[in-house]
Each structure stands twice: as structure tokens, then as C-alpha cells.
Protein backbone atom coordinates (compact mmCIF):
# COMPACT_ATOMS: atom_id res chain seq x y z
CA UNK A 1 -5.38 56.70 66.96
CA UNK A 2 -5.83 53.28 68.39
CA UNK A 3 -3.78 52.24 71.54
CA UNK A 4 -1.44 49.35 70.50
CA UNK A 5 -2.94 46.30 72.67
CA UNK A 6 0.14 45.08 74.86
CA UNK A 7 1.65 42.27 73.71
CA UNK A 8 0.64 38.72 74.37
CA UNK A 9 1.68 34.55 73.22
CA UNK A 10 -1.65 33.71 74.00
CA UNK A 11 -4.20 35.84 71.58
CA UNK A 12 -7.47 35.87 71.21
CA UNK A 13 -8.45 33.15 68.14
CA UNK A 14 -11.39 33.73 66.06
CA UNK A 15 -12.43 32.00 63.12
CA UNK A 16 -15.83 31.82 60.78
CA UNK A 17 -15.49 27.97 60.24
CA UNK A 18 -14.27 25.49 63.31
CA UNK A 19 -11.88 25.59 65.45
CA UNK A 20 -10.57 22.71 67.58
CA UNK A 21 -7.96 22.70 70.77
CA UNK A 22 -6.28 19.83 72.27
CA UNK A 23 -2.95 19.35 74.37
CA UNK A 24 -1.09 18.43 70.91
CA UNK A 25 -0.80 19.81 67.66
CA UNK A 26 -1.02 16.59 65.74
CA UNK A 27 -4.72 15.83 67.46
CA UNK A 28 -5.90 19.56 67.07
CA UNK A 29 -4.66 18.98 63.64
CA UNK A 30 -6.89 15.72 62.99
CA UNK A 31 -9.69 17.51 64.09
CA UNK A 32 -9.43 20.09 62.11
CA UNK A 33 -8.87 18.08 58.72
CA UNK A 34 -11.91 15.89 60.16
CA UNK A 35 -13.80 19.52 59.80
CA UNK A 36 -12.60 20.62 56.43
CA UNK A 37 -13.85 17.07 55.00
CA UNK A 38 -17.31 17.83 56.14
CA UNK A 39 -17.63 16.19 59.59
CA UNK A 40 -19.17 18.04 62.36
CA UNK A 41 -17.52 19.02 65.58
CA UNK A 42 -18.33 15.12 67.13
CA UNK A 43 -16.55 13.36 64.29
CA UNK A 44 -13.57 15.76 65.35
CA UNK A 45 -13.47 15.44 68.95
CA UNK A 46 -13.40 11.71 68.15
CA UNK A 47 -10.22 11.76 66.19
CA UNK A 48 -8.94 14.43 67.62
CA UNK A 49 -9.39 12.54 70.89
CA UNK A 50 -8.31 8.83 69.65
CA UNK A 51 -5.19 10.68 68.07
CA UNK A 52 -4.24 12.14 71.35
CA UNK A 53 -4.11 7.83 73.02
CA UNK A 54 -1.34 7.31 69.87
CA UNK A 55 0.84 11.03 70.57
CA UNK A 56 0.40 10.97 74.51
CA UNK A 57 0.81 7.96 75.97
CA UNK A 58 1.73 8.79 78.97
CA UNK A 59 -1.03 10.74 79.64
CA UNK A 60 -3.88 8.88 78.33
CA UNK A 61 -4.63 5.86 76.20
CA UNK A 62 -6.77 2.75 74.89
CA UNK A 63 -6.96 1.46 78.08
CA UNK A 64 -7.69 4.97 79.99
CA UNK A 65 -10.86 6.69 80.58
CA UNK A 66 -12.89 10.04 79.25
CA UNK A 67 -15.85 11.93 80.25
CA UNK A 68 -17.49 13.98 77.81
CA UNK A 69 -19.39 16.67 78.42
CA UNK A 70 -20.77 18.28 74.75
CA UNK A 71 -23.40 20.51 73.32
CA UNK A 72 -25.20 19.79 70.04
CA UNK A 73 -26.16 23.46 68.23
CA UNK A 74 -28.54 22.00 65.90
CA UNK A 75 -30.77 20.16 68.59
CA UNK A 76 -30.20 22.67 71.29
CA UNK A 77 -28.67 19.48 73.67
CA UNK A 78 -26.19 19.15 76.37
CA UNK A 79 -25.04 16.13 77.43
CA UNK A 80 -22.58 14.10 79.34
CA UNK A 81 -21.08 10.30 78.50
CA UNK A 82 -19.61 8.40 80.87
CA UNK A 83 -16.76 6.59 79.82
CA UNK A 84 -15.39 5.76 83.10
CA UNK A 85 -14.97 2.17 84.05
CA UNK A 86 -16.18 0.62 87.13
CA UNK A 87 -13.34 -1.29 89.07
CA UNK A 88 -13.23 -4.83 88.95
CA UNK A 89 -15.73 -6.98 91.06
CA UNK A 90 -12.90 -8.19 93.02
CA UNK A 91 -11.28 -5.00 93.80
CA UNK A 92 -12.48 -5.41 97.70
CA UNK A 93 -10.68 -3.76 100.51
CA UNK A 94 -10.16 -7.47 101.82
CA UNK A 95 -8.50 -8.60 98.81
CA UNK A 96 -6.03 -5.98 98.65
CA UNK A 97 -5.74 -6.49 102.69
CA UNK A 98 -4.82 -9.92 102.05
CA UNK A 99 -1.81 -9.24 99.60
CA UNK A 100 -0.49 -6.83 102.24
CA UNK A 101 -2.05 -3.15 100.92
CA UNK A 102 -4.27 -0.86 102.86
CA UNK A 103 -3.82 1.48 99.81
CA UNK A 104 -5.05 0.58 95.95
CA UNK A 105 -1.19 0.93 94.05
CA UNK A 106 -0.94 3.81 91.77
CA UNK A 107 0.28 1.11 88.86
CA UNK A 108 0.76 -2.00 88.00
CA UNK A 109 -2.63 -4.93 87.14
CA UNK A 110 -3.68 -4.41 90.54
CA UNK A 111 -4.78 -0.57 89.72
CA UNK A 112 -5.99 -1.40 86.66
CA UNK A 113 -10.12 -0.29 85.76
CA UNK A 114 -12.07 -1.15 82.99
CA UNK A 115 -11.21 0.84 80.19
CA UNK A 116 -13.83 2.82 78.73
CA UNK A 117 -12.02 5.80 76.64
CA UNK A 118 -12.35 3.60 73.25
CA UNK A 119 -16.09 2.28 74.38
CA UNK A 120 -17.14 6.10 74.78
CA UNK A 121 -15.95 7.49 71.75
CA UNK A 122 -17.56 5.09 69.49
CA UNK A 123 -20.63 5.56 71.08
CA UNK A 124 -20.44 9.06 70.95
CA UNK A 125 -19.68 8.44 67.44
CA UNK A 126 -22.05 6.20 66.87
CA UNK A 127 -25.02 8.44 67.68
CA UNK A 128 -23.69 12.04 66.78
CA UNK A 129 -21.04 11.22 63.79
CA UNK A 130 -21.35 11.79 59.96
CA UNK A 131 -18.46 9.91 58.72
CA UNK A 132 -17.42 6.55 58.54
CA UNK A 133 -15.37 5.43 61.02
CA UNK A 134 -12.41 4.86 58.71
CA UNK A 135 -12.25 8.40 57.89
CA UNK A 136 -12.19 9.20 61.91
CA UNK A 137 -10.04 6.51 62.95
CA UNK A 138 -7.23 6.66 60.25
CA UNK A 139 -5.58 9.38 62.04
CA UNK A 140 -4.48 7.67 65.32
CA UNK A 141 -3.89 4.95 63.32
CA UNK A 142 -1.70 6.25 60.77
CA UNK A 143 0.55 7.75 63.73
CA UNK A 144 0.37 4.66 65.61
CA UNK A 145 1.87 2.58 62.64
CA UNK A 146 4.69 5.37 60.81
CA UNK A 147 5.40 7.32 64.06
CA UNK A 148 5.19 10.38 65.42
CA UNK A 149 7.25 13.26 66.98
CA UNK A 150 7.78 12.20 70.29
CA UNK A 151 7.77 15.10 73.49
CA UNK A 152 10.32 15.26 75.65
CA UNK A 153 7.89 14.92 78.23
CA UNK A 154 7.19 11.25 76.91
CA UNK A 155 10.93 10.03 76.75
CA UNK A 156 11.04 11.07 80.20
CA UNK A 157 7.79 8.74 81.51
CA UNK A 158 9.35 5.64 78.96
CA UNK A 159 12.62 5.93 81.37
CA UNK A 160 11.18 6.39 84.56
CA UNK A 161 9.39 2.73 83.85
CA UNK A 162 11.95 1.44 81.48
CA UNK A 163 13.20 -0.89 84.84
CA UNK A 164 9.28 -2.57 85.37
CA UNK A 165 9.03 -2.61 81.15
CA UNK A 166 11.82 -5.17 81.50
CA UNK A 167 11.67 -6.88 84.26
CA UNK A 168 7.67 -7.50 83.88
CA UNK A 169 6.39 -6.12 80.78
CA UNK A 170 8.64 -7.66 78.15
CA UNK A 171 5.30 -6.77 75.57
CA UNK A 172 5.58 -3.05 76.30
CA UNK A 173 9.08 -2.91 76.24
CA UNK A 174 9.08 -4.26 72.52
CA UNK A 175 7.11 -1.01 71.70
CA UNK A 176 8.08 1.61 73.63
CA UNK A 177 12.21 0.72 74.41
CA UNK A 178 13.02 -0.27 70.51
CA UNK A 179 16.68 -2.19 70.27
CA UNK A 180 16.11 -1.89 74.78
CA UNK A 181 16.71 1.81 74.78
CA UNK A 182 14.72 4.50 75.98
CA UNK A 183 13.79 6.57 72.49
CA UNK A 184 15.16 10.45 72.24
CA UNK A 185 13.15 13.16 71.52
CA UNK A 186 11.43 13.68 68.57
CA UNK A 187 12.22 9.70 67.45
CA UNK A 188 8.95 8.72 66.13
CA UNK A 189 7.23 5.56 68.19
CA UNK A 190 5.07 2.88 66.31
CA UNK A 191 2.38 2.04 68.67
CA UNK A 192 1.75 -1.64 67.73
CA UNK A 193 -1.54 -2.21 69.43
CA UNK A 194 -3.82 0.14 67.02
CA UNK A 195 -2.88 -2.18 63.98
CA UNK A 196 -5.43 -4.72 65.14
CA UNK A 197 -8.34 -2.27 65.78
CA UNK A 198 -11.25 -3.06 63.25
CA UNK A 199 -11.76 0.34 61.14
CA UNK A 200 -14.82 0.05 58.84
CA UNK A 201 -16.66 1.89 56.78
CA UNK A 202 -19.97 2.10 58.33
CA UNK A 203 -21.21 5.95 59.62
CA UNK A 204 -22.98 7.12 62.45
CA UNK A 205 -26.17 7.86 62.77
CA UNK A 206 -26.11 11.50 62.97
CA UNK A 207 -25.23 11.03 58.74
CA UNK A 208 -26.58 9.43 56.17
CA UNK A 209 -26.05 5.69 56.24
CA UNK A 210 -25.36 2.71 54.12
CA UNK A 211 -27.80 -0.13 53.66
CA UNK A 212 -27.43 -2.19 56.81
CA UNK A 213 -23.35 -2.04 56.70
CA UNK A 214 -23.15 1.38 59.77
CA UNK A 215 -24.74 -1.78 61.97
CA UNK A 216 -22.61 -4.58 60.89
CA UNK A 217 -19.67 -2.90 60.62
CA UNK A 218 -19.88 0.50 62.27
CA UNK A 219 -19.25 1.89 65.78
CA UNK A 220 -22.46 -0.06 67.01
CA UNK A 221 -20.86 -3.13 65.48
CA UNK A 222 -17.69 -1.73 67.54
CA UNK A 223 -19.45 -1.57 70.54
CA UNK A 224 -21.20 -4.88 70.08
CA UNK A 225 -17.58 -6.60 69.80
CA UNK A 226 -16.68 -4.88 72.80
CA UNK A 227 -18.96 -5.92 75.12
CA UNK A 228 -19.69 -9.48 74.03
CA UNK A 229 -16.35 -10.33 74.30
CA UNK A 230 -14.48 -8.80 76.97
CA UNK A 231 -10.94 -9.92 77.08
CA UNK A 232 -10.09 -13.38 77.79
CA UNK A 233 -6.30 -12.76 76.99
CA UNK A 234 -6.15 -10.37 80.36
CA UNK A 235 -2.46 -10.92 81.88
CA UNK A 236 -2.22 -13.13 84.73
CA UNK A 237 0.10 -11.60 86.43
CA UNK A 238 0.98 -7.71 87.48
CA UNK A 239 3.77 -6.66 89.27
CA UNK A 240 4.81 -7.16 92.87
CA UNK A 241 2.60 -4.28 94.54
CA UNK A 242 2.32 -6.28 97.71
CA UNK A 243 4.71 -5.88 100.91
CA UNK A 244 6.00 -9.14 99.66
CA UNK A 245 6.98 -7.53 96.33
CA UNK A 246 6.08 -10.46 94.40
CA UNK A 247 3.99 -10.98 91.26
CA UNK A 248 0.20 -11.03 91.73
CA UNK A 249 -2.37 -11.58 89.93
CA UNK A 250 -4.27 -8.86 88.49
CA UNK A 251 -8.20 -8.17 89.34
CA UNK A 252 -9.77 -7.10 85.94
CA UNK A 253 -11.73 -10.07 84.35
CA UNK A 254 -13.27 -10.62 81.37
CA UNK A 255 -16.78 -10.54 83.25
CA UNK A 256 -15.74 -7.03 84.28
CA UNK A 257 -15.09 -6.16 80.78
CA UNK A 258 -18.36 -7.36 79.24
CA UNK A 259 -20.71 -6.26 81.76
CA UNK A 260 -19.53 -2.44 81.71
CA UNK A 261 -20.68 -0.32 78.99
CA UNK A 262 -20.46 3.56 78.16
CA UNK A 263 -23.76 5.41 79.73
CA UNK A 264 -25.54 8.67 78.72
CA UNK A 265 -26.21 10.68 82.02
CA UNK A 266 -27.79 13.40 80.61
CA UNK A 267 -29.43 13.92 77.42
């Protein structure tokens, strides 16, 4: 007779059809329903991975960063994308010296990068997806507009900022402290910011694709947006990361926006 294996939370999955793993269930979730509607495993990272921005924000987000490092079966490639943004052109040890730092601040305008998460996962989209981008992005969008279980973990973060959300970011205290209070657990947060982002219909190019609308309207149109227009609505001001504790203004310019763009290193 068989020995009875010694019990375990953390079995061995197998499966004969996909199988996708994230840090939340709603994103692991995504990707799987991107699966079982035909996309391949790129389509699902993507919304498994834009979902994740919407259900974790402190963690990661629109504005944060992600390097991929994939494999594509079919081809027999490995690859890496960097979606890591350079720092701004200004970022300078002087001009942190002259605002009284000798370290870069851990928040705030002053630490900010250029975000490439978004950048990098409609390129990767763009050249290795089958569906339209609609069907990928709806998702993260769909929790970002109703709501979604919130973790402890993030009603914790929300009050451990809720002080600089008031005092200097009245914008992200409309979303994240609703009537000014810091949201309980499992209080679903609308994440206003997704409503604006353009979701067309246009595929990638790893599927089949419409006649000319993938490159008006798809993640290359996406991507086209993106760097053409940077973002000339950056705030002015961060918070007061200097010895003086005042406001300052923040580095990241709209010229550091448009001239960084996702990179293959290896393909």
C-alpha cells in the first residue's frame, strides 16, 4: 500500500491547460479567464499584471515599473523587456544637494521615475498578444471603476499616508480616503484614474488583425500616445523632502516622459 504523503497547504498544482500565479486572486483570476477565451499566456500576464496596479496599490501601480523576463514555446525565445524608467534629467546629486539632501527621499515628487509598467505591457502586448486590448484591459478596469476587496495590508499603507494625502495630495485623498476616512477591510476602492485610459479594440500582432485599426487604435497606437505626449499636467509641487521641510518642486518633466520608451534587451 501507498505511504500517505504528509500533509501540506502548499501542494503540488498540475494542470493540462494553463495555469497562472500572481500575489492576488483577483489578477490570477483575470489571467486565467484571459486563457479560457483563447489568449495565450502574454495576453494573460498582461491582465493579470494591469489587474494587480487596480487590487495592490500599495505595492505597485500605473506609475511603477516591471521587468519581464518571458519565454515564447512556439518560437523557442527568451526574452527580457525593460520597463524601468530612467530618472529624470535633473535628478543630479547637486540638485538634491542644493535643497538640503545627500540622500534621494524614499517618497514624495522628488523620488519620482518615469513610469514604465503601463509602457511595457502594451508593448509586450503589442508584439506577443492575440486579443484586443479591450478584452485584456477590461479587467483592471472593471475593478478600478465598481471596486474591489480591499487587503488588510492596503488599509494599513492608506493610513500610514493618510496625514501627506491631506495635507499635500488633496487628488489622492479623494480616491483612496472616501468621506476623509481611511477605508476598512474588504470596502471595495474605485480607482478613478483607469476611467480615462483609452481601451480599443485593435489586437496585437502575435493574432490576427483588423484592417489598419490594431495601428490606429491598438497598443502601438497606445504606445505612440505615450511617448509623443509625455505629461504636461506633471504636479508642480511635491512635498517638503528638504531639511527645510517645505514644498519643492518635483524633477520629472514632460521631456523625461517622451524621450523614455520600453526596450527589448534580449530577443
Amino acid at each position: 500500500m501507498a505511504e500517505i504523503p504528509d500533509f501540506t497547504t502548499r501542494p503540488e498544482l498540475a494542470g493540462t491547460f494553463g495555469m497562472v500565479a500572481s500575489t492576488h486572486w483577483l489578477a490570477s483570476a483575470a489571467g486565467m479567464a484571459v486563457l479560457e477565451q483563447g489568449g495565450n499566456a502574454f495576453d494573460a500576464a498582461v491582465a493579470a499584471g494591469l489587474v494587480l496596479q487596480v487590487t495592490e496599490p500599495h505595492l505597485n501601480g500605473l506609475g511603477g515599473e516591471v521587468p519581464v523576463i518571458a519565454h515564447h514555446a512556439g518560437r523557442g525565445e527568451t526574452f527580457v523587456l525593460c520597463g524601468q524608467g530612467t530618472a529624470p534629467a535633473a535628478a543630479t546629486p547637486a540638485a538634491f544637494g542644493d535643497l538640503g539632501l545627500d540622500l534621494v527621499p524614499g517618497s514624495g515628487l522628488l523620488a519620482a521615475c518615469v513610469p514604465g509598467a503601463f509602457g511595457a505591457w502594451m508593448l509586450l502586448l503589442r508584439d506577443y498578444g492575440t486579443l484586443r486590448l479591450r478584452d485584456v484591459m477590461d479587467y483592471a478596469i472593471g475593478y478600478a471603476v465598481g471596486g474591489y476587496p480591499m487587503l488588510p495590508s492596503i488599509s494599513w499603507a492608506i493610513d500610514s499616508v493618510a496625514g501627506l494625502f491631506r495635507e499635500h495630495w488633496p487628488s489622492s485623498a479623494e480616491v483612496y480616503l472616501p468621506g476623509g476616512a481611511v477605508p476598512d477591510r474588504g470596502r471595495g476602492s474605485p480607482t478613478r484614474c483607469w476611467r480615462d485610459l483609452p481601451a480599443p479594440a485593435g489586437r496585437g500582432r502575435g493574432g490576427q488583425r483588423g484592417p489598419g485599426r490594431a495601428d490606429r487604435d491598438g497598443p502601438a497606437g497606445v504606445l505612440r500616445g505615450l511617448r509623443g505626449r509625455g505629461d504636461r499636467r506633471l504636479p508642480r509641487l511635491g512635498r517638503g523632502d528638504g531639511r527645510d521641510r517645505r514644498p519643492h518642486r518635483g524633477l520629472l518633466s514632460a521631456a523625461d516622459m517622451s524621450a523614455w520608451q520600453p526596450r527589448w534587451r534580449s530577443r
